[in-house]
PDB file of N, CA and C in Angstrom:
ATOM      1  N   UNK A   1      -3.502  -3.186  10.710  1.00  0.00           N
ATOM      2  CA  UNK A   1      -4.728  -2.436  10.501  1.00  0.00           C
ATOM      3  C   UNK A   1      -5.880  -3.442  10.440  1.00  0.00           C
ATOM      4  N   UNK A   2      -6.956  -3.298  11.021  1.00  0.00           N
ATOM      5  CA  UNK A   2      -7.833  -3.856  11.073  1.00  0.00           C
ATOM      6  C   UNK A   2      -9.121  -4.186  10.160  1.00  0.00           C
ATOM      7  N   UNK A   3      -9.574  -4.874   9.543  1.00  0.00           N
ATOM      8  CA  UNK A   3     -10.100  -5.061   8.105  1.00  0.00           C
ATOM      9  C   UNK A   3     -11.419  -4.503   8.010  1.00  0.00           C
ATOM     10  N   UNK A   4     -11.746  -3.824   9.322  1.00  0.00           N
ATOM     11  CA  UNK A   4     -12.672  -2.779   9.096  1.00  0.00           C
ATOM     12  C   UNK A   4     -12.138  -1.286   8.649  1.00  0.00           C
ATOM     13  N   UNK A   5     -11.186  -0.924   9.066  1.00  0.00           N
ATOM     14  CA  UNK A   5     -10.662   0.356   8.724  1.00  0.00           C
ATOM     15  C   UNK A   5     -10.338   0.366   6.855  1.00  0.00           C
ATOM     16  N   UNK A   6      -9.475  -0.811   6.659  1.00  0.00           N
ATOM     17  CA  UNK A   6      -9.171  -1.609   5.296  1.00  0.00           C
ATOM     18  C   UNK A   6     -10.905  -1.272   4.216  1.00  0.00           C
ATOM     19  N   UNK A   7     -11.260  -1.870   4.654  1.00  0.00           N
ATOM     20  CA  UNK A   7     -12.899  -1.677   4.024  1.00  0.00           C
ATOM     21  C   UNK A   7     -13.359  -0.132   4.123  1.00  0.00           C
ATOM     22  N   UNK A   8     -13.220   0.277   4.974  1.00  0.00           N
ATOM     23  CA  UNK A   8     -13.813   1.849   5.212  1.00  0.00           C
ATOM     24  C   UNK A   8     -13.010   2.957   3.892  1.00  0.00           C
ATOM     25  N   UNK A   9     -11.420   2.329   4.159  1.00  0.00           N
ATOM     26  CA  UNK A   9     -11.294   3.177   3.290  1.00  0.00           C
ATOM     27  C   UNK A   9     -10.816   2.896   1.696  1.00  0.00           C
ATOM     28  N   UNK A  10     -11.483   1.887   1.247  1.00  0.00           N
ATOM     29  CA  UNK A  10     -11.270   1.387   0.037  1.00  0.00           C
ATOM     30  C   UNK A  10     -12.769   1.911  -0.557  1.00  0.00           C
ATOM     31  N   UNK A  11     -13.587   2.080   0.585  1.00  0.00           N
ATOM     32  CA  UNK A  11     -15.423   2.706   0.275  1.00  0.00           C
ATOM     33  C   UNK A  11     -15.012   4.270  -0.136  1.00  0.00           C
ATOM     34  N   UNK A  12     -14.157   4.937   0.520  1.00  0.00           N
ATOM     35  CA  UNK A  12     -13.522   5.881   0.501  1.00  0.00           C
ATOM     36  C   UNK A  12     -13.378   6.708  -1.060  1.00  0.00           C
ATOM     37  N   UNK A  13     -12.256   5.608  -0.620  1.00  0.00           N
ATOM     38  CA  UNK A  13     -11.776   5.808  -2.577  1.00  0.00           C
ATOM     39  C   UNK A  13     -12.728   5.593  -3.910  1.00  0.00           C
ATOM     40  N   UNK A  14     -13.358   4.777  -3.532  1.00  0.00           N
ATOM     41  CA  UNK A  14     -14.751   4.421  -4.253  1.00  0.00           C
ATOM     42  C   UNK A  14     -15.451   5.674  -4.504  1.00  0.00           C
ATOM     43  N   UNK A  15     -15.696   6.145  -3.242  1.00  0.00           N
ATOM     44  CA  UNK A  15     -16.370   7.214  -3.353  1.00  0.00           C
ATOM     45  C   UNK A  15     -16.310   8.942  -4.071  1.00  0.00           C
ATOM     46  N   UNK A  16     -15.177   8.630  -3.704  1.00  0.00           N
ATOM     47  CA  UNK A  16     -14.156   9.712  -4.721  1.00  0.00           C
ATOM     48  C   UNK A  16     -14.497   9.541  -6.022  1.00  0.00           C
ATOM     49  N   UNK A  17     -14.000   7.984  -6.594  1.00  0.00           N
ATOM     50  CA  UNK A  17     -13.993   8.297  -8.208  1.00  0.00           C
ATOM     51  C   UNK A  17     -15.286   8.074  -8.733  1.00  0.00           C
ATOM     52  N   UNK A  18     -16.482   7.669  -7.882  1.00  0.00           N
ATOM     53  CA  UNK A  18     -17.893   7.749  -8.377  1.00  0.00           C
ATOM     54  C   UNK A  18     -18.566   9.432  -8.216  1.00  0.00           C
ATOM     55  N   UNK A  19     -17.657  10.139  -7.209  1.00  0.00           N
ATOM     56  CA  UNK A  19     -18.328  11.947  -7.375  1.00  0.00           C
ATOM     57  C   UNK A  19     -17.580  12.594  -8.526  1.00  0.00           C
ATOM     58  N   UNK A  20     -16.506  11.874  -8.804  1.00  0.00           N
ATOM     59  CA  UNK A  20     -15.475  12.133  -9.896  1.00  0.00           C
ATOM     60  C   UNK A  20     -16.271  11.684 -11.341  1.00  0.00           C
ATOM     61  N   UNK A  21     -16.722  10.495 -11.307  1.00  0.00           N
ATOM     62  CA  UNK A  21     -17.588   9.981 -12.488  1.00  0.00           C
ATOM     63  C   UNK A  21     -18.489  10.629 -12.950  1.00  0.00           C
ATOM     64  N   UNK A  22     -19.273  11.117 -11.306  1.00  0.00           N
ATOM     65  CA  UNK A  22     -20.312  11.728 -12.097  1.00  0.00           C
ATOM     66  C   UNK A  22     -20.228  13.284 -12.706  1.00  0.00           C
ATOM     67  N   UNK A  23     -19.086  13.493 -12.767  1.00  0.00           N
ATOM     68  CA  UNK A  23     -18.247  15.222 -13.269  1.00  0.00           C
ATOM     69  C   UNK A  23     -17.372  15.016 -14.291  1.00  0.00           C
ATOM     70  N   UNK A  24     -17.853  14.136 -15.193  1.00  0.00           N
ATOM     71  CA  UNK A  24     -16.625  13.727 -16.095  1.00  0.00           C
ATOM     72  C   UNK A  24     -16.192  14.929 -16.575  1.00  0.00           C
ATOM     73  N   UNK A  25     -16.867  15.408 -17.247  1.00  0.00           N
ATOM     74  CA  UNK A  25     -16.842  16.845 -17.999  1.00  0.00           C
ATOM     75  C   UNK A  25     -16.068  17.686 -17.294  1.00  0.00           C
ATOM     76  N   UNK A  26     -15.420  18.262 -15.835  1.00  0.00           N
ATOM     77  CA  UNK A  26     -15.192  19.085 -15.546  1.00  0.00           C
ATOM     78  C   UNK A  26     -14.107  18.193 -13.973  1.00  0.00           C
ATOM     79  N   UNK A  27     -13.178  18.816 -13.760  1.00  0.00           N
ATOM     80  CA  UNK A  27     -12.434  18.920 -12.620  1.00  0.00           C
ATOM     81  C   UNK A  27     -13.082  19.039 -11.301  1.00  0.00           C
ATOM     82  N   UNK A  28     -13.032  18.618 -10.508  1.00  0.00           N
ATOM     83  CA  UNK A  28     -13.669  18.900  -9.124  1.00  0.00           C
ATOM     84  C   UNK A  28     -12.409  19.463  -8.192  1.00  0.00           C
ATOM     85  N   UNK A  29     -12.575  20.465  -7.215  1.00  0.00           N
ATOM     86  CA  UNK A  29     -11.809  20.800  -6.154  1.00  0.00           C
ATOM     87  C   UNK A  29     -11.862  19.998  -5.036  1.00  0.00           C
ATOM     88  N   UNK A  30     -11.015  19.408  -4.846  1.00  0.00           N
ATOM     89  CA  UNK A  30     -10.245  18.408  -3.307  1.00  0.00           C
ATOM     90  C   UNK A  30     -11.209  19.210  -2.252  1.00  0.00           C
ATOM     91  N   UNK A  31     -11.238  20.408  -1.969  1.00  0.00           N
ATOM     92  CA  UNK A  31     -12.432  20.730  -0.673  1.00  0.00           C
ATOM     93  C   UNK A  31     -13.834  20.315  -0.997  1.00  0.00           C
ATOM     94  N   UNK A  32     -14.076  20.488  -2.058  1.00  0.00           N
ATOM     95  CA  UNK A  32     -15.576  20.217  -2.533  1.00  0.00           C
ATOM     96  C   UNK A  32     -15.666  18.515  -2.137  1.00  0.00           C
ATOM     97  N   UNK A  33     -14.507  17.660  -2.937  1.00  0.00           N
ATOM     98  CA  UNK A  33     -15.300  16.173  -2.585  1.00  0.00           C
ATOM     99  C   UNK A  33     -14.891  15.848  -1.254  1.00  0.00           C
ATOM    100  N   UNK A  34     -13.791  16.929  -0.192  1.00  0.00           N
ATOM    101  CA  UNK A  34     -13.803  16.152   0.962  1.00  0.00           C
ATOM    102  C   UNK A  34     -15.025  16.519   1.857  1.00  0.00           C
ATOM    103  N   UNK A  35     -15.916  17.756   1.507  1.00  0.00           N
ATOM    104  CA  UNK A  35     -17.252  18.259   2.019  1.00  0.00           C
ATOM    105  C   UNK A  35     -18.006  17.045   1.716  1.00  0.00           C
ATOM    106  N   UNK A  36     -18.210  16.579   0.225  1.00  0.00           N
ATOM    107  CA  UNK A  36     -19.089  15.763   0.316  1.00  0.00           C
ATOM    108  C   UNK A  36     -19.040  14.756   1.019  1.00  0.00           C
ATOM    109  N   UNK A  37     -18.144  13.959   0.918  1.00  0.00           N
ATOM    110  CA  UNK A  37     -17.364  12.589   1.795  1.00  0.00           C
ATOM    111  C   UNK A  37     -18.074  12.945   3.329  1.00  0.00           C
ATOM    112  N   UNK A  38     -17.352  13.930   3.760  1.00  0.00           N
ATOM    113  CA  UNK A  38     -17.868  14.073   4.809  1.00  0.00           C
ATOM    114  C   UNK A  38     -18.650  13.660   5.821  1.00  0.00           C
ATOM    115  N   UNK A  39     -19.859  13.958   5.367  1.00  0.00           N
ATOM    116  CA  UNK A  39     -21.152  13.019   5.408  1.00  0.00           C
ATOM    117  C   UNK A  39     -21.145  11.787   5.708  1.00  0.00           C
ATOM    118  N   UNK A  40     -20.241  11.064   4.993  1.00  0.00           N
ATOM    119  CA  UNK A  40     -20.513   9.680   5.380  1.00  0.00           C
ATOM    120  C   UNK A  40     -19.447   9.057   6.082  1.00  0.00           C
ATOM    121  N   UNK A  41     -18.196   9.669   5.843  1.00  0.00           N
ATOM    122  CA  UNK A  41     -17.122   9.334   6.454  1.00  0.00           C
ATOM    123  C   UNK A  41     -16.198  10.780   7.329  1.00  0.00           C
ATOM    124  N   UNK A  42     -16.463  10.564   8.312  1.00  0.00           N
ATOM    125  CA  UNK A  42     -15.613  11.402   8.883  1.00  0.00           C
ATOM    126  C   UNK A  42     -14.609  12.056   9.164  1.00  0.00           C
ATOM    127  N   UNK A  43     -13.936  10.628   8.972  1.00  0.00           N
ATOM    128  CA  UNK A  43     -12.328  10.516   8.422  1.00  0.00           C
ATOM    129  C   UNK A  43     -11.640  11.167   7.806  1.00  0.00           C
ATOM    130  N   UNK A  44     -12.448  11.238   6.680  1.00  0.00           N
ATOM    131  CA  UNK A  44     -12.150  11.660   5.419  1.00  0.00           C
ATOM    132  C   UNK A  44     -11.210  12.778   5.426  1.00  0.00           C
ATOM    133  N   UNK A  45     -11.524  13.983   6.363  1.00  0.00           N
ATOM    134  CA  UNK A  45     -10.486  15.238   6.493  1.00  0.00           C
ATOM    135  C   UNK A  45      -9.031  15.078   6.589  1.00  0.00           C
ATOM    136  N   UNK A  46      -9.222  13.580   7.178  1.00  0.00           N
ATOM    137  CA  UNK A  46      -7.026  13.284   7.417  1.00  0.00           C
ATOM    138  C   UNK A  46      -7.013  12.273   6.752  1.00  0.00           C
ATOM    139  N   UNK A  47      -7.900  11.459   5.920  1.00  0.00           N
ATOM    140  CA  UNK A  47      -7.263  10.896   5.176  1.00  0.00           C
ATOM    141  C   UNK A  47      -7.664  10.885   3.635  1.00  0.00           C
ATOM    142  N   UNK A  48      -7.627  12.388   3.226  1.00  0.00           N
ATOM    143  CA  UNK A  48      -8.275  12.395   1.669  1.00  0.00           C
ATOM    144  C   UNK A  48      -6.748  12.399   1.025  1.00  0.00           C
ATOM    145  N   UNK A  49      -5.750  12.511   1.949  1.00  0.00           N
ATOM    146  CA  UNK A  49      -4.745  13.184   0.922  1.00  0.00           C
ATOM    147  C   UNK A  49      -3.766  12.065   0.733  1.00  0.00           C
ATOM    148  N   UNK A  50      -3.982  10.858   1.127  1.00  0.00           N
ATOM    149  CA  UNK A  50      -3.407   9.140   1.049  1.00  0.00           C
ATOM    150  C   UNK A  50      -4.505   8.840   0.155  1.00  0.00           C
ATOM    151  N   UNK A  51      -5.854   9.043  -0.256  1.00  0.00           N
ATOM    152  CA  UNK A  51      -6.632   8.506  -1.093  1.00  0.00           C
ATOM    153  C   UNK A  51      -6.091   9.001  -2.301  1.00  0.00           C
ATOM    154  N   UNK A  52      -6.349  10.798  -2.577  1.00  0.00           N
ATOM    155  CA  UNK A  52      -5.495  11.485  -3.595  1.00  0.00           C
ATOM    156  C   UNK A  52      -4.034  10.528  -4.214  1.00  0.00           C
ATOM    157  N   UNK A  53      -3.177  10.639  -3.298  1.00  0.00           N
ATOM    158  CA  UNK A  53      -2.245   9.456  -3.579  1.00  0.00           C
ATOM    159  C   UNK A  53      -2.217   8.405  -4.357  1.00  0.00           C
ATOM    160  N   UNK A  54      -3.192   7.451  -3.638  1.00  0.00           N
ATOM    161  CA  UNK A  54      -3.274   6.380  -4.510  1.00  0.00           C
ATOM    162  C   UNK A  54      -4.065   6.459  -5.547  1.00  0.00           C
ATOM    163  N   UNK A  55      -5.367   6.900  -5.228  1.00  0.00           N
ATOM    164  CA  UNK A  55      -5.913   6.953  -7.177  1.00  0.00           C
ATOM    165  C   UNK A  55      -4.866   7.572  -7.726  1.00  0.00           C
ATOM    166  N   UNK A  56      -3.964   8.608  -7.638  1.00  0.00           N
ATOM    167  CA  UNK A  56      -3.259   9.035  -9.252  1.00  0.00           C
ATOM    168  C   UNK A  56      -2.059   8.037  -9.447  1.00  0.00           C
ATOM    169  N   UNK A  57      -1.737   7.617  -8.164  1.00  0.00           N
ATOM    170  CA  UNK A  57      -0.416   6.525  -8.307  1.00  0.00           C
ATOM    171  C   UNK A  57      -0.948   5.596  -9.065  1.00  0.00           C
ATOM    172  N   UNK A  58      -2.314   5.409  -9.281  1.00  0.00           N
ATOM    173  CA  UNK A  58      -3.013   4.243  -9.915  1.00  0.00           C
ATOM    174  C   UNK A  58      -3.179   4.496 -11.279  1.00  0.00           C
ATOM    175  N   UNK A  59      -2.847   5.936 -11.695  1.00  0.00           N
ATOM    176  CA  UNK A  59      -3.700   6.443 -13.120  1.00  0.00           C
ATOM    177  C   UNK A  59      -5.075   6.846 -13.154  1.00  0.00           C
ATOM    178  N   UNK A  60      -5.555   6.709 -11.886  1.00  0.00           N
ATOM    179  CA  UNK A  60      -7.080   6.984 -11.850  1.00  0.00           C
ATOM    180  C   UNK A  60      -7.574   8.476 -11.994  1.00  0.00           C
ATOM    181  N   UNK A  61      -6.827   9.589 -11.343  1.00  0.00           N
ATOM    182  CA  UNK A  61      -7.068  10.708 -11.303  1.00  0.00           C
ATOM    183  C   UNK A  61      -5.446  11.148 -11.761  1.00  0.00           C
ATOM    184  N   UNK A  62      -5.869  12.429 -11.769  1.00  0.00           N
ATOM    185  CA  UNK A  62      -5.081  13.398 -12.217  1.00  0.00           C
ATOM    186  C   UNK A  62      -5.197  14.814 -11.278  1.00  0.00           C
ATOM    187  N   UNK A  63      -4.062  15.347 -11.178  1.00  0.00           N
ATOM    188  CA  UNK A  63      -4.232  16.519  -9.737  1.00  0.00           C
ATOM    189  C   UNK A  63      -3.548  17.872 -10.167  1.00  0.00           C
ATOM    190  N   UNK A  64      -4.267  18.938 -10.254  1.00  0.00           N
ATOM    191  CA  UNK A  64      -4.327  20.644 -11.087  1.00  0.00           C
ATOM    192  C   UNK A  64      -4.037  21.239  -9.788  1.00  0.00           C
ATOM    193  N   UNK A  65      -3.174  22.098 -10.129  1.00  0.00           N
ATOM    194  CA  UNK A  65      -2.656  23.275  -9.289  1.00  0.00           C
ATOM    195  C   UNK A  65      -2.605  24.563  -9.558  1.00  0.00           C
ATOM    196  N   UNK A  66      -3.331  25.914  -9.924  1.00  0.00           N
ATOM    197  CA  UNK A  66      -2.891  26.576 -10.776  1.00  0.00           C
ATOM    198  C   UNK A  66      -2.836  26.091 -12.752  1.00  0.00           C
ATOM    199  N   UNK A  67      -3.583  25.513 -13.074  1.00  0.00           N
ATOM    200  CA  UNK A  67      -3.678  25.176 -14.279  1.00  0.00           C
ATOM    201  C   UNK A  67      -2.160  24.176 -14.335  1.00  0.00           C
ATOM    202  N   UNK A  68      -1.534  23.935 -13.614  1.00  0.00           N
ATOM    203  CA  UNK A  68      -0.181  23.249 -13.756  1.00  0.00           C
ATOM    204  C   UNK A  68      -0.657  21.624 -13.112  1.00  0.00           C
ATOM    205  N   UNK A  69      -0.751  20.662 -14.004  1.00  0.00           N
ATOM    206  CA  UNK A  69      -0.710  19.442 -13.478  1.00  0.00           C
ATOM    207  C   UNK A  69      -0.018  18.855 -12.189  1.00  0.00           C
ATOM    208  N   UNK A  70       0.544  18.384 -11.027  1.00  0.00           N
ATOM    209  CA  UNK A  70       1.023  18.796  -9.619  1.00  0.00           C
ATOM    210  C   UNK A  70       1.397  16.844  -9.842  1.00  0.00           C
ATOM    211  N   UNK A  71       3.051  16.862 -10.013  1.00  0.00           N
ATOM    212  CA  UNK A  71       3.753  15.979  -9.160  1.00  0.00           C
ATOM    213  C   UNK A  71       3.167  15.517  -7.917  1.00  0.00           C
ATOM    214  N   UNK A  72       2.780  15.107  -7.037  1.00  0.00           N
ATOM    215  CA  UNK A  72       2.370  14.939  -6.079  1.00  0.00           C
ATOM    216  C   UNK A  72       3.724  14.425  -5.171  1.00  0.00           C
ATOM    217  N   UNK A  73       4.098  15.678  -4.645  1.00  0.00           N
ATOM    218  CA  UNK A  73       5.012  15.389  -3.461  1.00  0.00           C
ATOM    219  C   UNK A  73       5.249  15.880  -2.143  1.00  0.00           C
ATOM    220  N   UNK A  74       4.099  16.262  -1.978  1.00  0.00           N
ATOM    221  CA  UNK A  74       4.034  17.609  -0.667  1.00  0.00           C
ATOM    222  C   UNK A  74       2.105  16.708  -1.100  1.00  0.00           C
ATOM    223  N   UNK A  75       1.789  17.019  -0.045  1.00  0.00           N
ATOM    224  CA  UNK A  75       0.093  17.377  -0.156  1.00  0.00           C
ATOM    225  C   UNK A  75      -0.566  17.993  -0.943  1.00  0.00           C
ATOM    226  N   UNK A  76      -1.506  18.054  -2.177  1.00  0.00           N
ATOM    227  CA  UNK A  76      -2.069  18.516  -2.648  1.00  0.00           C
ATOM    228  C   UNK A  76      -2.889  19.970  -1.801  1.00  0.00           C
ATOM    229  N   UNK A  77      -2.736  20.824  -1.852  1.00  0.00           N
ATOM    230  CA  UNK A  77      -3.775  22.152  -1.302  1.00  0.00           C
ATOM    231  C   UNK A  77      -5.421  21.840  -1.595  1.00  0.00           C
ATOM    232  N   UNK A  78      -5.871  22.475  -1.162  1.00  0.00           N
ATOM    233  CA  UNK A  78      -7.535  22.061  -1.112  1.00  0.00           C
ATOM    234  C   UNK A  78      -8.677  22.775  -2.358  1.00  0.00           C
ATOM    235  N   UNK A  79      -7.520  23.605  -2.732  1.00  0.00           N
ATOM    236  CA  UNK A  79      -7.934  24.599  -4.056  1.00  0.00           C
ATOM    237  C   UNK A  79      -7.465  23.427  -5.349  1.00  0.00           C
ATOM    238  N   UNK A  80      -6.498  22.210  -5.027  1.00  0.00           N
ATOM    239  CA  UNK A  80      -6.026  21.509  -6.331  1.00  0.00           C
ATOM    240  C   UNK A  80      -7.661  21.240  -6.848  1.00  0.00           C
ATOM    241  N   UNK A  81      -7.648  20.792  -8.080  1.00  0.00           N
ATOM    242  CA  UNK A  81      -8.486  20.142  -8.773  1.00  0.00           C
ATOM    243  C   UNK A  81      -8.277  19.093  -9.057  1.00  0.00           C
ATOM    244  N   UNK A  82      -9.352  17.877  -9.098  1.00  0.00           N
ATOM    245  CA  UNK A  82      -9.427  16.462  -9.640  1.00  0.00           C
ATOM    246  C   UNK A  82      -9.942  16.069 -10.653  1.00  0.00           C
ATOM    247  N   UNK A  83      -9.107  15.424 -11.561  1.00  0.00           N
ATOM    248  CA  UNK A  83      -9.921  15.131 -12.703  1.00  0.00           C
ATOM    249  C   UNK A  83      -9.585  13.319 -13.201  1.00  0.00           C
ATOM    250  N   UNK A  84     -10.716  12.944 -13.131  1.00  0.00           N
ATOM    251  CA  UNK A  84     -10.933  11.388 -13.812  1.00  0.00           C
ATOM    252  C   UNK A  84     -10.328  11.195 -15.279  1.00  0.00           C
ATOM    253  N   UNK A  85      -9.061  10.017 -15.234  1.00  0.00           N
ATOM    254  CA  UNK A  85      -8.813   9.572 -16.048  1.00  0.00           C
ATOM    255  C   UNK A  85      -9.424   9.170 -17.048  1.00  0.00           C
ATOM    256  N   UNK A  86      -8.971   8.429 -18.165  1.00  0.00           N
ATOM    257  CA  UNK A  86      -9.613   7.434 -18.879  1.00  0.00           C
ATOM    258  C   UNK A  86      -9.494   5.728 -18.311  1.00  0.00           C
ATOM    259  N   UNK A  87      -8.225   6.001 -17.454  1.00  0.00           N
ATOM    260  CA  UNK A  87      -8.017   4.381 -16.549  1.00  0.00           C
ATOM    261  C   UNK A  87      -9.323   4.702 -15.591  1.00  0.00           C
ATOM    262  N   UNK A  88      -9.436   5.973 -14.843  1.00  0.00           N
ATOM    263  CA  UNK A  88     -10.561   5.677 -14.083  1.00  0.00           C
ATOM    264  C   UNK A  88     -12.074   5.659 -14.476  1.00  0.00           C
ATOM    265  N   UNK A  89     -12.114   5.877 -15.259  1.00  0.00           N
ATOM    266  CA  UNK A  89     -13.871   6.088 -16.308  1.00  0.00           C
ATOM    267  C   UNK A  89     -13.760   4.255 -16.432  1.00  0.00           C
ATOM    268  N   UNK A  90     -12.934   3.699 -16.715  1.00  0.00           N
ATOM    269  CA  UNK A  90     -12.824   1.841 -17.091  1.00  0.00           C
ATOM    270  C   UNK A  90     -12.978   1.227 -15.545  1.00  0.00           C
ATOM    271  N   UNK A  91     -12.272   1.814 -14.906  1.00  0.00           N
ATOM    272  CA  UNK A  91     -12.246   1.290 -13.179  1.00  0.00           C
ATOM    273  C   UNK A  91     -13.870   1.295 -13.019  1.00  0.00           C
ATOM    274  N   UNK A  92     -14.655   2.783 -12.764  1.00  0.00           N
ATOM    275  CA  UNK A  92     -15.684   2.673 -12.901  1.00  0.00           C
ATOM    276  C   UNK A  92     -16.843   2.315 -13.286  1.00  0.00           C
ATOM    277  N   UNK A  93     -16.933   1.958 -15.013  1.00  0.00           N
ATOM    278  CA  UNK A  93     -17.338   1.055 -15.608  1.00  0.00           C
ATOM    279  C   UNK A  93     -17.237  -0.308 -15.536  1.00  0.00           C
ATOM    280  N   UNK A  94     -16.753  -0.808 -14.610  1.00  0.00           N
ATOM    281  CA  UNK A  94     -15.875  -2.276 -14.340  1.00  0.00           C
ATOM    282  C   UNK A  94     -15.271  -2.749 -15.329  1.00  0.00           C
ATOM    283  N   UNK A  95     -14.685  -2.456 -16.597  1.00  0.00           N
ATOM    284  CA  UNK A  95     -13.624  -2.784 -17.853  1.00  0.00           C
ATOM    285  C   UNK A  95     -12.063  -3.102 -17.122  1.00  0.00           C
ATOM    286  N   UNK A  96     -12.054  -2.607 -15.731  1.00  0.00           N
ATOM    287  CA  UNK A  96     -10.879  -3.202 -15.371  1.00  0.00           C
ATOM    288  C   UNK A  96     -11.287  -3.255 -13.637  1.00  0.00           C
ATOM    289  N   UNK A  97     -10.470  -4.024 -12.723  1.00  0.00           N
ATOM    290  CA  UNK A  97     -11.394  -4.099 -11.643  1.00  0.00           C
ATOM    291  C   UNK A  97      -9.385  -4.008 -10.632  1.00  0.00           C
ATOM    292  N   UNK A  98      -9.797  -3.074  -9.360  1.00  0.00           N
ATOM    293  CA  UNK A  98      -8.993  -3.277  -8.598  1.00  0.00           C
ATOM    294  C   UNK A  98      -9.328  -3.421  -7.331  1.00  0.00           C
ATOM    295  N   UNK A  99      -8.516  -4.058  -6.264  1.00  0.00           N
ATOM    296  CA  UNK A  99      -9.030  -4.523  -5.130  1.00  0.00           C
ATOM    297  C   UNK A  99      -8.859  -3.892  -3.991  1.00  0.00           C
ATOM    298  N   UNK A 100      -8.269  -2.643  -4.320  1.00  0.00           N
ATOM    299  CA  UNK A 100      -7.895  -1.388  -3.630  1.00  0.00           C
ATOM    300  C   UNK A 100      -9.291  -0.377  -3.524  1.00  0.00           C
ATOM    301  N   UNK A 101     -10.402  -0.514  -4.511  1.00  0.00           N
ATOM    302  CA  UNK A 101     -11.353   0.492  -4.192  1.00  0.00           C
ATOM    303  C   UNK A 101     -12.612  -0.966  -4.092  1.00  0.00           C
ATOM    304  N   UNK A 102     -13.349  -0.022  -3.271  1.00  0.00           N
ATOM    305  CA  UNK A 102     -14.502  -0.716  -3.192  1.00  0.00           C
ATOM    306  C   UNK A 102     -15.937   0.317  -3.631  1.00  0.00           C
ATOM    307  N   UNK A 103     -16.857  -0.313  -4.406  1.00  0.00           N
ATOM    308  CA  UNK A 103     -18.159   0.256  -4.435  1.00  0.00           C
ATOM    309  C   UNK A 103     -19.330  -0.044  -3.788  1.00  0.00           C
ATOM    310  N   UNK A 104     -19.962   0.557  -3.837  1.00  0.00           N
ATOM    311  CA  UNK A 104     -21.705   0.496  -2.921  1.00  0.00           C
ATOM    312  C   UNK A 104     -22.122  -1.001  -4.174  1.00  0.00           C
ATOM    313  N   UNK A 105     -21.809  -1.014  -4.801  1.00  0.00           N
ATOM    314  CA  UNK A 105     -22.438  -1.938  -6.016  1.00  0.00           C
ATOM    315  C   UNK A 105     -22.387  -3.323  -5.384  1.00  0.00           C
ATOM    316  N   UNK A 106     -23.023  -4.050  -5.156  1.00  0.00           N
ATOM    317  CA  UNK A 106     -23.163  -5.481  -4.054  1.00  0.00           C
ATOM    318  C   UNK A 106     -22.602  -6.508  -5.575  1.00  0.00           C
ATOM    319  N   UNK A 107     -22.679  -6.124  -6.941  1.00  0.00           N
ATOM    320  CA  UNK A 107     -22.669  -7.020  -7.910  1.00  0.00           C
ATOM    321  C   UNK A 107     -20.884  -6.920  -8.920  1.00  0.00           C
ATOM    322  N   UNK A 108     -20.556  -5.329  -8.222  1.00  0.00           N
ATOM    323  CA  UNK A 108     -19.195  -5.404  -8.469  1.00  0.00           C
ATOM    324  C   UNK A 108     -18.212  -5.686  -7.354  1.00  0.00           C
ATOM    325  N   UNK A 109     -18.551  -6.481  -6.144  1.00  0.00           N
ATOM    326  CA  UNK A 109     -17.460  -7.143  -4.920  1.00  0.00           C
ATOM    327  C   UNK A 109     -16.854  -8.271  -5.067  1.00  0.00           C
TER     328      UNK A 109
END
């Protein structure tokens, strides 16, 4: 894979848990942040559900199905809900730093 694609989608994931940040209070629906994404990444439609993946494999998010927290072993549906950890509120805050997401922040690279 080529270390532009690598970068694109580590901005990706970034991007996720900063629309996630800014909703601490409340769950977001998987269609809602892949609408937003959208916009900037195109991609995003085939590959939100490998991002999903790794933030919760990470502890970063957490994934609602029906009020039932969701194993993640099949694809999440587009009705799941996302909700920001307390590992990911620290990711975000930079209290812990991984090299798997990247931010717009030129001072956290």
């Amino acid at each position: 894979m080529d270390k532009v694609t690598i970068i694109r989608k580590k901005c990706a994931r970034g991007m996720l848990l900063a629309m996630l940040y800014d909703h601490q209070s409340a769950a977001v629906m998987l269609r809602t942040l892949e609408y937003a994404i959208m916009q900037d990444d195109p991609h995003i439609s085939t590959e939100i559900d490998a991002h999903i993946y790794y933030l919760a494999d990470k502890g970063y998010v957490k994934v609602y199905f029906e009020g039932e927290l969701m194993q993640l072993a099949s694809n999440p549906p587009r009705e799941a809900l996302i909700r920001l950890t307390a590992k990911g509120i620290d990711l975000m805050e930079g209290t812990i730093e991984d090299d798997g997401v990247a931010f717009g922040d030129p001072a956290r690279q």
